[in-house]
C-alpha atoms as a PDB file:
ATOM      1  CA  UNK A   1       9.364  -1.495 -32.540  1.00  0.00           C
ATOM      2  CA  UNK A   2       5.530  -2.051 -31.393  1.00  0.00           C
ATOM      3  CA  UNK A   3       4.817   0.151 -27.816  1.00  0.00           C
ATOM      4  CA  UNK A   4       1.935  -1.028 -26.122  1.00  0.00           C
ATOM      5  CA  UNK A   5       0.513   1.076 -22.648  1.00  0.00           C
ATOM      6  CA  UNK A   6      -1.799  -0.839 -20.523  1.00  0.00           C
ATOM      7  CA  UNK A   7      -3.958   1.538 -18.795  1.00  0.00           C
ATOM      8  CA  UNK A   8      -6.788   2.142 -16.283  1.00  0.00           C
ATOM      9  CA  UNK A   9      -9.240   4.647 -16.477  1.00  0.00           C
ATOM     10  CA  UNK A  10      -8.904   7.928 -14.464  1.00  0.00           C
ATOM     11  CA  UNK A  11      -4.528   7.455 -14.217  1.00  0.00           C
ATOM     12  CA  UNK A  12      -2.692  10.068 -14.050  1.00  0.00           C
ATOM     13  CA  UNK A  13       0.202   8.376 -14.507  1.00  0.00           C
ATOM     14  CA  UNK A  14      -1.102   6.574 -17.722  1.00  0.00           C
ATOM     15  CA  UNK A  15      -2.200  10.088 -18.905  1.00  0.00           C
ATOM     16  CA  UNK A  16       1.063  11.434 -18.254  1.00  0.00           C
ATOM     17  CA  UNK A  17       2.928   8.151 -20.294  1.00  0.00           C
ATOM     18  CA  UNK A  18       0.426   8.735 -23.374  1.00  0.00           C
ATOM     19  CA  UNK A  19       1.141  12.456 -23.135  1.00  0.00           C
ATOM     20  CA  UNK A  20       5.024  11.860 -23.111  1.00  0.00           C
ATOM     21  CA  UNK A  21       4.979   9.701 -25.782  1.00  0.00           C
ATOM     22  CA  UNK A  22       2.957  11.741 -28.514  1.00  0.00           C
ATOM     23  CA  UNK A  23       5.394  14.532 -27.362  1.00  0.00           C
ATOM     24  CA  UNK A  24       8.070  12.496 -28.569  1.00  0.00           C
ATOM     25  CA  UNK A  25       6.020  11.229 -31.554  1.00  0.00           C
ATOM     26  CA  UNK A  26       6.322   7.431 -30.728  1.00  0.00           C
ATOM     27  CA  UNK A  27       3.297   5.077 -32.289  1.00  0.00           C
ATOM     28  CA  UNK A  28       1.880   3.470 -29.519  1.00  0.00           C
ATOM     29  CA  UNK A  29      -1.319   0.885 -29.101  1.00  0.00           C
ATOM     30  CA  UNK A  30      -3.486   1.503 -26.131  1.00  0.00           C
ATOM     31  CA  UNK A  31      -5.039  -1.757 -24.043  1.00  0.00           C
ATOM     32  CA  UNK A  32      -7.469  -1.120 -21.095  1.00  0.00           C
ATOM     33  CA  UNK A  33      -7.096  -3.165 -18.389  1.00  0.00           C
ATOM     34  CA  UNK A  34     -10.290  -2.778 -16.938  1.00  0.00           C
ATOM     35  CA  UNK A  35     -12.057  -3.988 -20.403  1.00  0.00           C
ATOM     36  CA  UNK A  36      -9.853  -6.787 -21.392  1.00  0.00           C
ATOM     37  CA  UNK A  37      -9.298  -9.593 -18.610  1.00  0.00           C
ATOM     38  CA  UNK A  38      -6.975 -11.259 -20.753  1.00  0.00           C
ATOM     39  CA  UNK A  39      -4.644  -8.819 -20.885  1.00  0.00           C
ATOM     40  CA  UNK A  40      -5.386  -7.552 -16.908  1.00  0.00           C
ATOM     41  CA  UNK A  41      -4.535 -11.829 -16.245  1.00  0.00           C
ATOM     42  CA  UNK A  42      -1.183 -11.246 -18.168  1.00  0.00           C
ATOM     43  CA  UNK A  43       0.244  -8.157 -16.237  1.00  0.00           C
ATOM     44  CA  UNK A  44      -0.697  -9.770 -13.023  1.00  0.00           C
ATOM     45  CA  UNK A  45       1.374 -12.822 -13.760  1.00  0.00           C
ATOM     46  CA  UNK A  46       4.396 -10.818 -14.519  1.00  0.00           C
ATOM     47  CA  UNK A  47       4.156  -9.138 -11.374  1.00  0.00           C
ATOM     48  CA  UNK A  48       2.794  -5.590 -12.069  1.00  0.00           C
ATOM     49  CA  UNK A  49       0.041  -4.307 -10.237  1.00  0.00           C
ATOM     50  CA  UNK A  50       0.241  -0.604 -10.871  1.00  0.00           C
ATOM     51  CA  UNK A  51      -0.694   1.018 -14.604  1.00  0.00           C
ATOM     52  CA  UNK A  52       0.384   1.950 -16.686  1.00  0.00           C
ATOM     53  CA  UNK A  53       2.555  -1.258 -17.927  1.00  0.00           C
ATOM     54  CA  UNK A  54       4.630  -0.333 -21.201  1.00  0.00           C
ATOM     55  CA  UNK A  55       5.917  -2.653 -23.395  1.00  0.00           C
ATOM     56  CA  UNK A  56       8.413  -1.468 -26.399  1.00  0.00           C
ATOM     57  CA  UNK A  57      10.056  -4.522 -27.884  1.00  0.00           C
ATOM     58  CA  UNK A  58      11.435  -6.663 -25.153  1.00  0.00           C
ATOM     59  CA  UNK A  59      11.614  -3.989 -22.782  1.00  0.00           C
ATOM     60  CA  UNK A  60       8.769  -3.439 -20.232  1.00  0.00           C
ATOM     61  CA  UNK A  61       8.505  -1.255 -16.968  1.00  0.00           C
ATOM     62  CA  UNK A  62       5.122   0.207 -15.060  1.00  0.00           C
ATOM     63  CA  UNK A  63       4.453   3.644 -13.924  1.00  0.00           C
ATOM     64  CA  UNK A  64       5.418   6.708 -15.435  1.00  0.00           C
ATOM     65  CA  UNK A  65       9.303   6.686 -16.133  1.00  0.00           C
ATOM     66  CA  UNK A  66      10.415   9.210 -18.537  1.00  0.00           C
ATOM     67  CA  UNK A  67      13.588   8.116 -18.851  1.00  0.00           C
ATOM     68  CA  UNK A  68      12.721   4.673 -20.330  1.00  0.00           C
ATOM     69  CA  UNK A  69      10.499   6.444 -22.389  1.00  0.00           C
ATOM     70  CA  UNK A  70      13.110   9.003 -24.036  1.00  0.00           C
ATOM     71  CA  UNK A  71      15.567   6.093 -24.634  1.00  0.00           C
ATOM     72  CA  UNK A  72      12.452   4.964 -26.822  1.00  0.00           C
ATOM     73  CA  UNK A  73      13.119   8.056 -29.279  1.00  0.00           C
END
């Protein structure tokens, strides 16, 4: 399953979802928001307006949520 994080620089919360999930040793790919307007264009239009966004399969959820992210292991 490919995990991607959507982030913004200085979040806690996105620090806290990359943190969690090299805990838990799950591969992840990293996309900054505030460097890549394509992918800032794409969170907007599915309604998400606070980072991080995670996507794991066909799953996807923002903030930090630990439980979504242990079902992941």
């Amino acid at each position: 399953m490919t995990v991607t994080v959507y982030t913004t620089p200085s979040c806690v919360q996105c620090d806290s979802t990359k943190r969690l999930l090299n805990k838990n040793n799950v591969e992840y790919n990293v996309v900054d928001l505030s460097t890549n307007p394509d992918a800032h264009a794409m969170v907007l239009e599915l309604g998400y307006t606070q980072a991080p966004i995670v996507f794991a399969g066909d799953d996807h959820w923002s903030g930090f949520r630990p439980d979504k992210i242990e079902n992941l292991v």
